[in-house]
Protein backbone atom coordinates (compact mmCIF):
# COMPACT_ATOMS: atom_id res chain seq x y z
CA UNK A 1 -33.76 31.44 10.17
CA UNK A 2 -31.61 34.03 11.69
CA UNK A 3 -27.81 34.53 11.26
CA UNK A 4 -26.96 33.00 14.33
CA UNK A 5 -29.21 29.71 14.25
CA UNK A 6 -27.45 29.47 10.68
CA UNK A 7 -24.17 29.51 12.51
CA UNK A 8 -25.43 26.87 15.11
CA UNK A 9 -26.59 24.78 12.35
CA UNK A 10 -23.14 24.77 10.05
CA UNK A 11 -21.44 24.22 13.51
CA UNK A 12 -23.65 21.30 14.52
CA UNK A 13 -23.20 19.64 11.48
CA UNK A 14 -19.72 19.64 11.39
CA UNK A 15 -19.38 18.29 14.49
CA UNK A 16 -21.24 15.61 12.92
CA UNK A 17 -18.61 15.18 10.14
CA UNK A 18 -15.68 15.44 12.64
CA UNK A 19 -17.69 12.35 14.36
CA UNK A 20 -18.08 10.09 11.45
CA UNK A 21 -14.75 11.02 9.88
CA UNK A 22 -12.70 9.80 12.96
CA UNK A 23 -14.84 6.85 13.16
CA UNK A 24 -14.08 5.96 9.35
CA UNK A 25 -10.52 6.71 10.20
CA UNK A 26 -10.98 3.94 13.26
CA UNK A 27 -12.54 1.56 10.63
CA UNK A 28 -10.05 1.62 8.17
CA UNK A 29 -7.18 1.17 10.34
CA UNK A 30 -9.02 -1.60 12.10
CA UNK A 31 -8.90 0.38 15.70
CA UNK A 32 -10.93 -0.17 18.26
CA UNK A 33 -13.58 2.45 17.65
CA UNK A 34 -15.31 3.32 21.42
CA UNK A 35 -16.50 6.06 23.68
CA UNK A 36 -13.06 6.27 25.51
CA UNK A 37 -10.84 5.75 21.96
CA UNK A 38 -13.12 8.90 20.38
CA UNK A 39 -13.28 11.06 23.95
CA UNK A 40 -8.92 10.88 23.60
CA UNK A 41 -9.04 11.38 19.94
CA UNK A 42 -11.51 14.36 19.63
CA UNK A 43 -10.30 15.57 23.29
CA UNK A 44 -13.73 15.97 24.86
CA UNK A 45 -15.40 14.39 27.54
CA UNK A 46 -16.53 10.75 27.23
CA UNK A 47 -20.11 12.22 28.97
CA UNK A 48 -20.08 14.39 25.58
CA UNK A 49 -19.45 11.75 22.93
CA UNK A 50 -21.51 9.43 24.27
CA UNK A 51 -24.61 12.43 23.95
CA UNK A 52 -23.27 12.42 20.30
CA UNK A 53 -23.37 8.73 19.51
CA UNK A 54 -27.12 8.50 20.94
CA UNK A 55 -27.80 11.24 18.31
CA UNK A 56 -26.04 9.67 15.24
CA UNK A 57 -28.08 6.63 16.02
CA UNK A 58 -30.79 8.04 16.21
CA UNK A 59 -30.05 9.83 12.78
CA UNK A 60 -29.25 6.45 11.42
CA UNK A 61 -25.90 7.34 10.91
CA UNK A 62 -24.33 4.53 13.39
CA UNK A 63 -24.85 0.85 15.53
CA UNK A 64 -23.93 1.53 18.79
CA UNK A 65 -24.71 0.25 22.08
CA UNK A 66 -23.23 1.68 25.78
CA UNK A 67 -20.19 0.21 26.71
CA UNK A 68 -19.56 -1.51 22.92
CA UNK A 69 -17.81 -0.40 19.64
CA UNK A 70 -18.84 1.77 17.04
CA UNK A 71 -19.94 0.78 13.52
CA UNK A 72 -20.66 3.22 10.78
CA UNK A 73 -23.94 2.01 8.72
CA UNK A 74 -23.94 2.55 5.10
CA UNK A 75 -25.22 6.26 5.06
CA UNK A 76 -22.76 6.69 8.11
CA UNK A 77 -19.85 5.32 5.87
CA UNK A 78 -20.85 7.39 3.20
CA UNK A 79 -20.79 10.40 4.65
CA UNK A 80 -17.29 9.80 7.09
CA UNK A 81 -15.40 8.72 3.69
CA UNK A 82 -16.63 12.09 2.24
CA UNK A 83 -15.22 14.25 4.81
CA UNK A 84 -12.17 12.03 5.36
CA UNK A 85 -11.17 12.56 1.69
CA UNK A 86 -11.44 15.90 1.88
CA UNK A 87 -9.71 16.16 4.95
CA UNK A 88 -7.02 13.79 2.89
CA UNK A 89 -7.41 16.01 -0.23
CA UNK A 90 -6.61 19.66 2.05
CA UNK A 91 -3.79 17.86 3.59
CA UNK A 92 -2.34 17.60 0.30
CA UNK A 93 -2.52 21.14 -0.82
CA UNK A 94 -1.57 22.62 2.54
CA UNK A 95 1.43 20.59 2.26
CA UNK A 96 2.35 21.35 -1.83
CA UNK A 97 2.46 25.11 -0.08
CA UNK A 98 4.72 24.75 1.77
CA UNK A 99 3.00 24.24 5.36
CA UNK A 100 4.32 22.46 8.64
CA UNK A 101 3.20 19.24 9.52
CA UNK A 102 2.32 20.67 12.78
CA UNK A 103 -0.11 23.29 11.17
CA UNK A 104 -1.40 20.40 8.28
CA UNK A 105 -4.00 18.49 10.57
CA UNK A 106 -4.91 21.60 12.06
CA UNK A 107 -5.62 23.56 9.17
CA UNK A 108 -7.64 20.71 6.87
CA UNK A 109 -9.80 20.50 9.71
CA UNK A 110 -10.93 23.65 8.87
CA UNK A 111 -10.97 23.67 5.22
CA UNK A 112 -12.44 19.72 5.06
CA UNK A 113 -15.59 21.24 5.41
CA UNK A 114 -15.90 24.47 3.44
CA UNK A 115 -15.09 21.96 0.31
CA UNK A 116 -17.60 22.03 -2.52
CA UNK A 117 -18.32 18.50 -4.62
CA UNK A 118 -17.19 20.90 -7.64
CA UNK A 119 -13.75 22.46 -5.81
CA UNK A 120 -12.69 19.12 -4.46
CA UNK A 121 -12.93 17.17 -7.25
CA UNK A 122 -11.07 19.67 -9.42
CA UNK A 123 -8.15 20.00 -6.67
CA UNK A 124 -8.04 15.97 -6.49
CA UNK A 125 -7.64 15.68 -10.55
CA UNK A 126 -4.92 19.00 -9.76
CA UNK A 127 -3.12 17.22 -7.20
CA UNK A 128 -2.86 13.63 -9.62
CA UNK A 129 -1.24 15.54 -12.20
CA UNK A 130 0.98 17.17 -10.05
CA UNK A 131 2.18 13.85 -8.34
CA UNK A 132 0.13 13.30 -5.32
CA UNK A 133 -1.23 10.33 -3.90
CA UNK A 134 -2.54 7.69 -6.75
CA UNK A 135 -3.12 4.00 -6.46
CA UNK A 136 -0.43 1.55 -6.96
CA UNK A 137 -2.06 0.41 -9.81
CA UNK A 138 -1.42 3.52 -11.40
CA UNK A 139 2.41 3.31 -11.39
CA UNK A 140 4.37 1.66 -14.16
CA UNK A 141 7.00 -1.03 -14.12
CA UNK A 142 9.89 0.17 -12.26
CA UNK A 143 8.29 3.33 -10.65
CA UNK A 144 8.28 3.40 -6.71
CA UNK A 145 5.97 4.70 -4.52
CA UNK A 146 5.10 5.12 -0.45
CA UNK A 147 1.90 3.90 0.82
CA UNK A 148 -0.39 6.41 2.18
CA UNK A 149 -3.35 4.55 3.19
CA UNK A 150 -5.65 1.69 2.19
CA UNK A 151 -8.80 2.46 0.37
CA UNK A 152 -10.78 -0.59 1.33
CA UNK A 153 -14.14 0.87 -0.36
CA UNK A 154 -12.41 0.69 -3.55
CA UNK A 155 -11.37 -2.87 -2.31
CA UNK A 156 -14.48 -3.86 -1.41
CA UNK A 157 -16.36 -2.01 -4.68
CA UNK A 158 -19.14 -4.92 -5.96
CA UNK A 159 -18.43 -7.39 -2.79
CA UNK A 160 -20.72 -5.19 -0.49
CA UNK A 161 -19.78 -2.45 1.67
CA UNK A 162 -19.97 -4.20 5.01
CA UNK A 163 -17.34 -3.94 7.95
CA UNK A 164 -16.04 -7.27 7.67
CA UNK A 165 -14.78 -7.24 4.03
CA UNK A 166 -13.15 -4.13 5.15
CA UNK A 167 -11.66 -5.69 8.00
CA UNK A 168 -10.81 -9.30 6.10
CA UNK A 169 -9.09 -6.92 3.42
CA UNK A 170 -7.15 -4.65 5.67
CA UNK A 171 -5.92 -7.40 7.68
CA UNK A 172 -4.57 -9.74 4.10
CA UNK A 173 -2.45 -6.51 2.83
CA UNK A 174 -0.78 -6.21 6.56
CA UNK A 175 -0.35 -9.93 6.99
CA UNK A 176 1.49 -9.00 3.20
CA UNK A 177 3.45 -5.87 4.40
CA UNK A 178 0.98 -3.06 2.55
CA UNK A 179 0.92 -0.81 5.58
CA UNK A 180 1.10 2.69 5.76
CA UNK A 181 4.95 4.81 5.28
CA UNK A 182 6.01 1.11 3.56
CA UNK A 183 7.96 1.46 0.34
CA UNK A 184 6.60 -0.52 -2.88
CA UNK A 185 8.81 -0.53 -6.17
CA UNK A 186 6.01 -2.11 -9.03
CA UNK A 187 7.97 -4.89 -11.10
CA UNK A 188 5.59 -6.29 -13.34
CA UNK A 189 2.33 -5.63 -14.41
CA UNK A 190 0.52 -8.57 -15.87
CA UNK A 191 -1.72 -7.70 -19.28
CA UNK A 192 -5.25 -7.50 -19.21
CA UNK A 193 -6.28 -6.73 -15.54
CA UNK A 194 -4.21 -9.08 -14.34
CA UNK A 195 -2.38 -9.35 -10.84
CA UNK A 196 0.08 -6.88 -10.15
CA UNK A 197 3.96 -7.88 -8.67
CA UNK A 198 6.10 -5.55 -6.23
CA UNK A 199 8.69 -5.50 -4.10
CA UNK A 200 8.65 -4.27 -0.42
CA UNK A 201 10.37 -5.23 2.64
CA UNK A 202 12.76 -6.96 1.04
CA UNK A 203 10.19 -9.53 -0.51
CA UNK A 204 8.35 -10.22 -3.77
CA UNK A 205 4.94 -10.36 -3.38
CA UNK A 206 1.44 -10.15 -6.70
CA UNK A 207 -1.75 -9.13 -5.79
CA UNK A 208 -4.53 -8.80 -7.76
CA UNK A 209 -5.44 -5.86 -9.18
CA UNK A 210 -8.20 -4.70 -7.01
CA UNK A 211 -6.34 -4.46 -4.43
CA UNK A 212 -3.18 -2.51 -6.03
CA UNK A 213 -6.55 -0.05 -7.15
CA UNK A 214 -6.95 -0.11 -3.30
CA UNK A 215 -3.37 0.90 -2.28
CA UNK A 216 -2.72 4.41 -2.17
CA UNK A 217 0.81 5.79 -2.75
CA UNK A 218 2.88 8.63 -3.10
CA UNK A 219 5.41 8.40 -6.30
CA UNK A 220 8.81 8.46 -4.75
CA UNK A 221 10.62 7.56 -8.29
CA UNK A 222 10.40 7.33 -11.76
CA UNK A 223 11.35 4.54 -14.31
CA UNK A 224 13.99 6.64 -15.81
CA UNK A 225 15.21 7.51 -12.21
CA UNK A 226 15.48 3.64 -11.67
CA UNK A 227 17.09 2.59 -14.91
CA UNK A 228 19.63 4.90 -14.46
């Protein structure tokens, strides 16, 4: 294979990625995922994403029919929640240097897919230790934290992967308050895997722990910045 059909093949394929990524993103925020809602989002032609959607079917990657939503199939999933963490993941850095959020997006686009397994797995553990995003069941009585987003895959881990326990679970935490840029302060943690109890919007709410596992935030305060 020459240079240039190497080039053709990286770029194809991450055209896929940009594809299944924005229709994970759809999923988990329970959008309406369509040709017209992907044609705005990726800012091509609806002609062109519906040539792409025919392919990912094909490829097994996606149920689609003209004219009716999008629906990632479990190797579609798989592969969107990759890039989408990684995207997530480059965000993260970019911004820890220093970056503007206008450049952010931008730039993690590019680096989401350069990524290794190896290199974004070591950044992630780099990031946690540093005081990124963690789940809300990682913060201790007292600490604070904003949500970032909702994990339902962790959520949903042992009660299938489908879309509707996504969906069911998405839709409890908003009908609770958990939505993204929401402030949580953690005020009790019940002893062996038990529920968890916070505080947010004014109102004390538990949820079990699979869901706090689900909930990621970014640490806003400490214990010791409470107490005091």
């Amino acid at each position: 294979m020459t240079d240039k059909e190497n080039a053709e093949e990286r770029k194809e394929s991450e055209r896929v990625e940009e594809y299944l990524e924005e229709i994970r993103r759809a999923e988990e925020n329970s959008e309406e995922c369509t040709t017209t809602t992907l044609a705005k989002k990726l800012k091509i032609t609806p002609a062109s994403v519906t040539e792409m959607l025919r392919k990912l079917r094909r490829d097994g990657y996606i149920e689609y029919e003209p004219y009716g939503d999008v629906h990632l199939t479990a190797r579609g999933r798989a592969v969107g929640k990759s890039v989408l963490d990684r995207h997530r993941v480059a965000e993260e850095f970019l911004r820890m240097l220093g970056l503007n959020e206008e450049e952010i997006h931008d730039e993690a686009c590019k680096l989401e897919h350069a990524l290794s397994d190896k290199v974004f797995l070591a950044l992630s553990e780099h990031l946690k230790e540093l005081g990124g995003v963690v789940p809300l069941s990682a913060l201790k009585e007292g600490e604070k934290g904003v949500i970032v987003r909702i994990d339902t895959d962790l959520i949903c881990m042992g009660r299938g992967h489908g879309y509707g326990c996504s969906e069911n679970a998405l839709k409890r935490l908003a009908d609770l308050g958990f939505t993204p840029k929401t402030e949580v302060e953690v005020k009790r943690i019940a002893p062996f895997g038990g529920p968890v109890e916070v505080t947010l919007r004014g109102t004390t709410v538990c949820i079990g722990r699979r869901f706090a596992e689900g909930i990621l935030v970014r640490k806003t305060g400490s214990a010791d910045n409470v107490s005091r």
